[in-house]
Structure formats: C-alpha cells, structure tokens
Protein backbone atom coordinates (compact mmCIF):
# COMPACT_ATOMS: atom_id res chain seq x y z
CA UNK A 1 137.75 76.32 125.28
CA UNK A 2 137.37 75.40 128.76
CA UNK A 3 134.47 74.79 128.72
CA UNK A 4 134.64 72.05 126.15
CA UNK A 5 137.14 69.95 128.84
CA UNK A 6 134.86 70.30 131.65
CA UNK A 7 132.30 69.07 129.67
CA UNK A 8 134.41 66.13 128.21
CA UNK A 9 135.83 65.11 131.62
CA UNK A 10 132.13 64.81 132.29
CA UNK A 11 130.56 62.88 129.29
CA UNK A 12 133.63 62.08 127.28
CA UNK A 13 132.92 60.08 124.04
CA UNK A 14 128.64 60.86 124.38
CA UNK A 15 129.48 63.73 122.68
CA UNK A 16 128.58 63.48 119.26
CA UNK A 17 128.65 66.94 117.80
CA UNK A 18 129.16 70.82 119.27
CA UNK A 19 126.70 73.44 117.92
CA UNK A 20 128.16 76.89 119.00
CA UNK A 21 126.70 80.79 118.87
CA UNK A 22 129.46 82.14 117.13
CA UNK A 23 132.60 80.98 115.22
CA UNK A 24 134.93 82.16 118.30
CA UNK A 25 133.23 79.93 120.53
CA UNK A 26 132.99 77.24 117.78
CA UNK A 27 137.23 77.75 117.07
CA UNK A 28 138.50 77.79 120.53
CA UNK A 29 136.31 74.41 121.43
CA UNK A 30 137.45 73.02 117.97
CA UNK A 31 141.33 73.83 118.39
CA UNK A 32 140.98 72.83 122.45
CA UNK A 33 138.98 69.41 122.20
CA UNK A 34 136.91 68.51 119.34
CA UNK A 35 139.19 68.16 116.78
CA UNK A 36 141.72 66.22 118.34
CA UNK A 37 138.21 64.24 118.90
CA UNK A 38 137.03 63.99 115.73
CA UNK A 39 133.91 66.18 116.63
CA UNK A 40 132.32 67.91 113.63
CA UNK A 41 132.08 71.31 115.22
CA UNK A 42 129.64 74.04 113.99
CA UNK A 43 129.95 77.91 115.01
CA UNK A 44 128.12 80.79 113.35
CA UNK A 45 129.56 84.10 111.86
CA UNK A 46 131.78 82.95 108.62
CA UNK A 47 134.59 84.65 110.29
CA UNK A 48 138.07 83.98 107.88
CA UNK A 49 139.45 81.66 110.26
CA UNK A 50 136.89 79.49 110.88
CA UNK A 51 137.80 75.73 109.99
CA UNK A 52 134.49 74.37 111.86
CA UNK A 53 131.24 74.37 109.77
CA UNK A 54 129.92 77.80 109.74
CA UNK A 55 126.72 80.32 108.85
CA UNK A 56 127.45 83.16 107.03
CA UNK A 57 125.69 86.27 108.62
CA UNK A 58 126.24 88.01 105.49
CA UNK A 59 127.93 90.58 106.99
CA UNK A 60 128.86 92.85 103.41
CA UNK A 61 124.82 92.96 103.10
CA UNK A 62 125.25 94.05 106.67
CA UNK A 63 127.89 96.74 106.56
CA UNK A 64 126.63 98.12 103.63
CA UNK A 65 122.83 98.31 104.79
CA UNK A 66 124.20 100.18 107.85
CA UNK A 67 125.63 103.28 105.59
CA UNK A 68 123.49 102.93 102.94
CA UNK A 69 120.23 103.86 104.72
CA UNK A 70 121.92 106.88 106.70
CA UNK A 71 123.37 107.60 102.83
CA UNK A 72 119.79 107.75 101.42
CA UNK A 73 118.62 109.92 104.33
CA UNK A 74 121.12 112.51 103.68
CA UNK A 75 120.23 112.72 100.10
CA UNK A 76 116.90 112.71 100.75
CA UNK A 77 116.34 109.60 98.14
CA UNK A 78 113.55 106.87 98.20
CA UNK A 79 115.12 104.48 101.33
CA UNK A 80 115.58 101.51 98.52
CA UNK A 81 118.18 103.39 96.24
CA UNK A 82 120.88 101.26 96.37
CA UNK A 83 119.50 98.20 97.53
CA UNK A 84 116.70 97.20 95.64
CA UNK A 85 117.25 99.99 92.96
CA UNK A 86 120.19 100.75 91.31
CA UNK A 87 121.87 104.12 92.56
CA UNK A 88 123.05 106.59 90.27
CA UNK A 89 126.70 104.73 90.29
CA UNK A 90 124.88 101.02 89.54
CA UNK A 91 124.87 100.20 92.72
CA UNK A 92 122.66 97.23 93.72
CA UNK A 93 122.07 94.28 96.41
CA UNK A 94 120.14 90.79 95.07
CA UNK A 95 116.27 90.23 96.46
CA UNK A 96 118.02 86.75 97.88
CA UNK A 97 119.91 88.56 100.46
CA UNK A 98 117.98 90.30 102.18
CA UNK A 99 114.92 91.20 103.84
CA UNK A 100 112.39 94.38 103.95
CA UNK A 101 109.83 94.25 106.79
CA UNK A 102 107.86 97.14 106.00
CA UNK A 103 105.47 96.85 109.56
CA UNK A 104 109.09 97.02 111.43
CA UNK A 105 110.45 99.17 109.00
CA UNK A 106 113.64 96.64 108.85
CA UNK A 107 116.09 95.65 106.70
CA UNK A 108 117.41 92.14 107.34
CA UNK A 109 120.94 90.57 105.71
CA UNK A 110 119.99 86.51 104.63
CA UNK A 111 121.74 84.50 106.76
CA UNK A 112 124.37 81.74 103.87
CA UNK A 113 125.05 78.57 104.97
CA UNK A 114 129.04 77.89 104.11
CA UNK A 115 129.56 74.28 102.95
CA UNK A 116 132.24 72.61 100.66
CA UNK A 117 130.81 73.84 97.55
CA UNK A 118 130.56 77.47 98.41
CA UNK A 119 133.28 77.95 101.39
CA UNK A 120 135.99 79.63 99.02
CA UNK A 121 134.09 82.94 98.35
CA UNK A 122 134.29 83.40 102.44
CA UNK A 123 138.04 82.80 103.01
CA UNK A 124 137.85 86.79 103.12
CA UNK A 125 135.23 88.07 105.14
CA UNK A 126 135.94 91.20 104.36
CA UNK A 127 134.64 91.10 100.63
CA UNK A 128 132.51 93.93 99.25
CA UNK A 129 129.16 92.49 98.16
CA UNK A 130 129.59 92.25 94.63
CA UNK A 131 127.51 94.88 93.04
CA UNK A 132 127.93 97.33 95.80
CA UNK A 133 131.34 98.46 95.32
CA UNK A 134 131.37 101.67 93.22
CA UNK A 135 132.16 105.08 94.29
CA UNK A 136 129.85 107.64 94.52
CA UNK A 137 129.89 110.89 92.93
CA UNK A 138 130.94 113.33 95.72
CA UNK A 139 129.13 116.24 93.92
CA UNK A 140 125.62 114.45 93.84
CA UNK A 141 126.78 112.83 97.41
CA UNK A 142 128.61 115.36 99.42
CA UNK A 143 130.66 114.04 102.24
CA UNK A 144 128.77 113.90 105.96
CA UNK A 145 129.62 113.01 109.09
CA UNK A 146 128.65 109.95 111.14
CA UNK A 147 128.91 108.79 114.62
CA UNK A 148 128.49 105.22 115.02
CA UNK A 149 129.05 102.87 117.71
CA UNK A 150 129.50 99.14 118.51
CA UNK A 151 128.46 97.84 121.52
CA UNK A 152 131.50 95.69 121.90
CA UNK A 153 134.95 96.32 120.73
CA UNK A 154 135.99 92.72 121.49
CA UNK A 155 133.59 90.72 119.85
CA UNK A 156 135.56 88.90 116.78
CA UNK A 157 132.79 89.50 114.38
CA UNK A 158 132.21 93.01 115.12
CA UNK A 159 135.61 94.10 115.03
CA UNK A 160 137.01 91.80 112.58
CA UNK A 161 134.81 91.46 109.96
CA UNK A 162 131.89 93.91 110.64
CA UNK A 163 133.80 97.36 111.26
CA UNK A 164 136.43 96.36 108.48
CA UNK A 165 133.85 96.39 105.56
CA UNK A 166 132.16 99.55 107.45
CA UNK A 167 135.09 101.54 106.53
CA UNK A 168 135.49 99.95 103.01
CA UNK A 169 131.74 101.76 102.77
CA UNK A 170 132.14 104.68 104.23
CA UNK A 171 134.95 105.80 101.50
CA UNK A 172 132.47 105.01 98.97
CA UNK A 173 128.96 106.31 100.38
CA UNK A 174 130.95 109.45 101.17
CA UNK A 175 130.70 109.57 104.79
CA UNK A 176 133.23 110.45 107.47
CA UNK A 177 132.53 107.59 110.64
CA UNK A 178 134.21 108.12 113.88
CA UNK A 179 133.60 104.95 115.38
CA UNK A 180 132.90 104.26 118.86
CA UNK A 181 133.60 100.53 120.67
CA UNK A 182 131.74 99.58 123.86
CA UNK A 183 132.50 97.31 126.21
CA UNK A 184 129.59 95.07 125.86
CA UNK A 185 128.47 95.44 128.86
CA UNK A 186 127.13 98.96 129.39
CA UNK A 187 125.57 101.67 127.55
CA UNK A 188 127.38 104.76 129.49
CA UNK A 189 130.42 103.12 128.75
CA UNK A 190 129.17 104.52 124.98
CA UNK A 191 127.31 107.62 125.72
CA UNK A 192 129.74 109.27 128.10
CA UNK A 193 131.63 109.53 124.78
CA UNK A 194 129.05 111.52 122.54
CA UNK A 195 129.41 114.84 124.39
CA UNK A 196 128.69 116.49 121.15
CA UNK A 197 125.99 115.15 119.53
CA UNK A 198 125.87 118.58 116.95
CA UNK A 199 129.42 117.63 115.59
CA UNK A 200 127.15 115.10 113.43
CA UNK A 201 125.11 115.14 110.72
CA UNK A 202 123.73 111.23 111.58
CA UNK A 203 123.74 108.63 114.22
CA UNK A 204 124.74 104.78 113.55
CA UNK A 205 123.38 103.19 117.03
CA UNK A 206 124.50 99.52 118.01
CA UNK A 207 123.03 99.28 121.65
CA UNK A 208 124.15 96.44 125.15
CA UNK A 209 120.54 96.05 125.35
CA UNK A 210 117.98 96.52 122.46
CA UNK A 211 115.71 98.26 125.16
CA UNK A 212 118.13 100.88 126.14
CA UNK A 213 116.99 103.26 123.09
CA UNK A 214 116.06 106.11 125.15
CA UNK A 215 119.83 106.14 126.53
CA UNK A 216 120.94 107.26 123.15
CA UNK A 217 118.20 109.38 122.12
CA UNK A 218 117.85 111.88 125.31
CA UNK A 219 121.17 112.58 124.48
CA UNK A 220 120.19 113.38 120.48
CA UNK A 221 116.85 115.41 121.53
C-alpha cells in the first residue's frame, strides 16, 4: 500500500496495470491507489476478499494433498488412494487438478484462473474440494497424530485459507494436527518447538528456506 503511492508520485498516470505476488499485496495497492485510479489490479491466491483479478492456487487440492499422503502412509495404502483412486469412503480428486511428478516424487495442486464466469465458487476459500469430503471409517483409519508446521503464521493465505481447510481434513482423514506457525523468517523459530519429536506418529514440514531440510530432520533422526 505504500508502495503503490511512492510509485504513483513517481510515474503517476504511466501506470497502466499492477500485477502483484499475492492477493494481500494485490488488495492493499487496490484499496490504497489503484482503484480510486481505475487500475485493473491483479494479485494471486483467490483469497475471499479479493476484489482484484485473482489465480486460484487451489488451495482445497492443497490442504487435502498435505493429509492425504501422511493418511496413506499410516495405512500403509498405494500413495494414490484418495487422489487418483477412490478411497474406501469414495473419496476422489479430478486428473485436471493436479499434478504427479513421479522423478520428484511430487504432487502439485493446478493453479485456476478466477474470472467473471467462474469467480462465485471462490467467494469461500475455504470450500472442501468437492469429492473429497467424506469421513473416514475410524476402524479401517485409526486416529494418529501429526505435527505440522507453517513457516509463517502471518501470511494471509496460509493462515486464512490454507490452515482453515487443514483442519476441515484432519477431522475427516482421522488425524490429530498440532499446528505450529513460524515467523517466516527463521527455522529455529520452528524447531525450538518440536522438543518431542516421539509424541508423533508423522511430520507435516513447511520450511523459511526450501534448503533448510536437514534443520528438521536431525531433529527426527
């Protein structure tokens, strides 16, 4: 948001259009400058409040990705169930959105673009994905506990629309979370707060850096 008035004290009407990384960014610019302006203003994330043109990140793909792989780990079931195979409670998630790189052994959520057709359905971002909403059988699924982290408590996505459908999940996959915000800045700002890694049947990690790996894992050997 300040930002957007430096910049327009600078080049004033020469700017034509703002393209931001996320929709907090986007929505503070918008509500400070552009729209007054007339500026079509762009932002990324689909968060709820987001009046600028936006990119959904797909975040119920996201969520449910998260739990659902540490779910089929625990039940020792082929690493698909649930995604690209129904589970034993019909849950399923559509080939269009996502991704399964088998060399990186990742699962990606397909980014949406929202536009005036489709920008209803994302008023909520905290909708389950549509055929991933049924309880599982606790009998077949016993309960286990997770520790899970995200590397910053303060980021609007994260803890707005991210960690809200987490929790939706974790009621249905079964799974106890505690759930750990960082500061975004640090990884012992995380770690000095898993003194007992045994409490835990499975870790969730969401690190600062994507190099800092061997910060969590020490800790789990």
């Amino acid at each position: 948001g300040n930002a957007i008035g430096t910049w327009a004290s600078s080049f004033g009407d020469q700017i034509d259009v703002v393209v931001s990384n996320n929709d907090g960014m986007g929505m503070s610019m918008f509500n400070a400058w552009s729209k007054e302006n007339g500026v079509p203003t762009f932002g990324y994330d689909a968060n709820s409040d987001a009046d600028a043109g936006t990119i959904s990140q797909n975040p119920a793909v996201q969520a449910y990705l998260t739990l659902r792989l540490l779910r089929n780990v625990f039940d020792g079931a082929d690493i698909n169930t649930g995604i690209a195979t129904e589970d034993d409670a019909g849950n399923v998630i559509a080939e269009a959105d996502y991704v399964y790189n088998e060399d990186e052994r990742s699962y990606y959520a397909m980014n949406i673009a929202v536009t005036a057709e489709n920008y209803e359905q994302y008023l909520d971002a905290t909708t389950l994905y549509s055929t991933a909403q049924s309880q599982l059988d606790e009998s077949a699924h016993p309960n286990k506990s997770v520790w899970l982290d995200i590397y910053n408590a303060a980021d609007n996505f994260l803890s707005a629309t991210y960690q809200p459908l987490l929790e939706k999940y974790d009621d249905l996959l079964n799974l106890t979370v505690e759930y750990i915000g960082g500061d975004g800045q640090t990884e012992a700002n995380i770690t000095n707060r898993l003194g007992n890694p045994d409490q835990y049947d499975g870790f969730a990690i969401n690190m600062v850096k994507t190099d800092n790996g061997a910060s969590y894992t020490s800790l789990l050997a």
